[in-house]
Protein backbone atom coordinates (compact mmCIF):
# COMPACT_ATOMS: atom_id res chain seq x y z
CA UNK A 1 48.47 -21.62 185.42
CA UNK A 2 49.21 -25.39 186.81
CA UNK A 3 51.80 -27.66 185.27
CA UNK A 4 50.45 -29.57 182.76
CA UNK A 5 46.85 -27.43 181.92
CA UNK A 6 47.99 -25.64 179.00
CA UNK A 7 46.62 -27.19 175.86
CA UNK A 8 49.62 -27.22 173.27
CA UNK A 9 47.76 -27.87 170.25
CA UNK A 10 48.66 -30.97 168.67
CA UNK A 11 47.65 -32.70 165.37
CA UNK A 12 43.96 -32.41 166.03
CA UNK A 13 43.52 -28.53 167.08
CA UNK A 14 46.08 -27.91 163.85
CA UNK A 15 43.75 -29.64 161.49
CA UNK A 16 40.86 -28.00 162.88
CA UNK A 17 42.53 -24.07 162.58
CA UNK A 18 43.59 -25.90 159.07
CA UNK A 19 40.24 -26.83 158.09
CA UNK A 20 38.38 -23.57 158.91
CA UNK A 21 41.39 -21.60 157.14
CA UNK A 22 40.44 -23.29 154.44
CA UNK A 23 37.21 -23.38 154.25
CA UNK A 24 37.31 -19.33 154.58
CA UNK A 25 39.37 -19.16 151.74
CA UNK A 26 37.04 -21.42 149.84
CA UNK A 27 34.01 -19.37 150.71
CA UNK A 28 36.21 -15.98 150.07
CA UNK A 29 37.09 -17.44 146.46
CA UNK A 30 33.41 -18.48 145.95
CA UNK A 31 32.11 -15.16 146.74
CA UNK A 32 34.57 -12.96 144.45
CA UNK A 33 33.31 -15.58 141.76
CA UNK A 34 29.87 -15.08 142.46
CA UNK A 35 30.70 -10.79 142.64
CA UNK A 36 32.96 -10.92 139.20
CA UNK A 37 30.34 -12.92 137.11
CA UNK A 38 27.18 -11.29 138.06
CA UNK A 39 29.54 -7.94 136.89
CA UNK A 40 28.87 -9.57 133.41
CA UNK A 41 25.42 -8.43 133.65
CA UNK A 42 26.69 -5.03 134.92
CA UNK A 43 29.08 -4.00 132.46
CA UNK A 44 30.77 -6.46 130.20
CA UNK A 45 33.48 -4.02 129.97
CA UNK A 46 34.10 -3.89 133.48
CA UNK A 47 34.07 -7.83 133.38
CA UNK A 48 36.56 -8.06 130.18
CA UNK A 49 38.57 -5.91 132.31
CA UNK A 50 38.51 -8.24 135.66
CA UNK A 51 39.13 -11.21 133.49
CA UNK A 52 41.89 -9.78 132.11
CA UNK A 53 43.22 -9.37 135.40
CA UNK A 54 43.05 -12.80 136.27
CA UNK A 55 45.51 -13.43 133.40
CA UNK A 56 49.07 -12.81 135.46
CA UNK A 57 51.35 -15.13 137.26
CA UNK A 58 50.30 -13.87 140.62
CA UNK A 59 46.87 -14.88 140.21
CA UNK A 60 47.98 -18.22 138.50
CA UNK A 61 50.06 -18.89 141.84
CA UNK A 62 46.96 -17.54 143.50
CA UNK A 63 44.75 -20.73 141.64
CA UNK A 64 47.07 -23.18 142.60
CA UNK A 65 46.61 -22.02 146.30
CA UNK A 66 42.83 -22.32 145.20
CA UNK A 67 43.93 -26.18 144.41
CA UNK A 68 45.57 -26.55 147.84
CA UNK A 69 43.31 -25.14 149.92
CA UNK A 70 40.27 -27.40 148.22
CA UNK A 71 41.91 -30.36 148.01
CA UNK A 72 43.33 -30.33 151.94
CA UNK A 73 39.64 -29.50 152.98
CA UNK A 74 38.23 -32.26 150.86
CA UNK A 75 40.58 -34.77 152.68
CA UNK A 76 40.36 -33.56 155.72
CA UNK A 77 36.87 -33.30 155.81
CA UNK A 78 36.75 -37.57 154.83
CA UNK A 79 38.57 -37.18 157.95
CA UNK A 80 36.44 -35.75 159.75
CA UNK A 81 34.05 -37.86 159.01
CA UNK A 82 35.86 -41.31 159.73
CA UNK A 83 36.68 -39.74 162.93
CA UNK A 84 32.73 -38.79 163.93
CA UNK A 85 31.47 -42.09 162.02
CA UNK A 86 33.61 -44.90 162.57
CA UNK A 87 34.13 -46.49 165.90
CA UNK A 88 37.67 -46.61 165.37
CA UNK A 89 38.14 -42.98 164.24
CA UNK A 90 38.88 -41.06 167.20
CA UNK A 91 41.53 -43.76 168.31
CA UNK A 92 43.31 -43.35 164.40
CA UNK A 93 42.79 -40.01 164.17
CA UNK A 94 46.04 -39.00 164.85
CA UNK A 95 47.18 -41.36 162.02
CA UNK A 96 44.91 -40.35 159.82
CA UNK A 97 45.70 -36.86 159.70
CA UNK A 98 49.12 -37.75 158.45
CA UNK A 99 47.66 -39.95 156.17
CA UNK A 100 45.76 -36.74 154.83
CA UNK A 101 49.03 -34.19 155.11
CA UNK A 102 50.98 -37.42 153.14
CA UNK A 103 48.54 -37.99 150.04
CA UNK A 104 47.92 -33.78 149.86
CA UNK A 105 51.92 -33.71 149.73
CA UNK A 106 52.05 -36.25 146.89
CA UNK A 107 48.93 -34.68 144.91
CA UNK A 108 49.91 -30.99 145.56
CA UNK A 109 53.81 -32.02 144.17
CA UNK A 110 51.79 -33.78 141.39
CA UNK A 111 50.51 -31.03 140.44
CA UNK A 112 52.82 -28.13 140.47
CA UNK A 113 55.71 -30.68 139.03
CA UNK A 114 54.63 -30.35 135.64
CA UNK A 115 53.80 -26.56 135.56
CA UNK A 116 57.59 -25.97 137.36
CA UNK A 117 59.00 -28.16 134.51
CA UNK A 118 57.20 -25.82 132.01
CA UNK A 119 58.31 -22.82 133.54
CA UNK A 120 61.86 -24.02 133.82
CA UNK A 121 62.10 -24.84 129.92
CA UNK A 122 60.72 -21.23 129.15
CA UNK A 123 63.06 -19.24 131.34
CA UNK A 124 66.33 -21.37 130.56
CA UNK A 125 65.15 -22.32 126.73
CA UNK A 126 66.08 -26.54 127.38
């Protein structure tokens, strides 16, 4: 292959894998959903006893992926948009992705400070 012809994958290709990632995981989430409550009408039983899975600290971690992976689509997807809808986009893209990565940092840390703050007090007793 020729110097220089290998694409490297900067910021844009990374938000795109980033955005369909997510959006997979959305769809995957939305689908179990879908599966576990139409179970209701199945067997309540068996639905008692999928909720009752969903009541363990791997599937609370799980959730909070949930958050992440919504909230970095939402963004990005305003991105996206800008980017396909302003005249300006394409030439700020760049920016604006690290705009996006900045304000998910600061609501994603937002989030999970509170629930580490809880879990510290209950495993140390302050």
């Amino acid at each position: 292959m020729p110097a220089g012809t290998l694409y490297r994958g900067r910021e844009g290709m990374w938000s795109w894998v980033a955005h369909r990632v997510t959006g997979v995981l959305i769809f995957f989430f939305l689908f179990v959903h879908v599966l576990d409550t139409a179970l209701v009408r199945v067997s309540p039983e068996d639905y008692d006893n999928v909720v009752a899975t969903y009541k363990t600290p791997v599937v609370a971690l799980l959730e909070y992926g949930l958050v992440a992976a919504i909230l970095f689509h939402a963004l990005n997807g305003l991105r996206v948009i800008a980017v396909d809808f302003w005249s300006q986009g394409p030439r700020h893209q760049k920016q604006m992705l690290w705009g996006v990565v900045i304000l998910w940092l600061a609501l994603m840390i937002g989030a999970i400070y509170p629930v580490l703050g809880h879990a510290a007090r209950e495993l140390f007793g302050s």
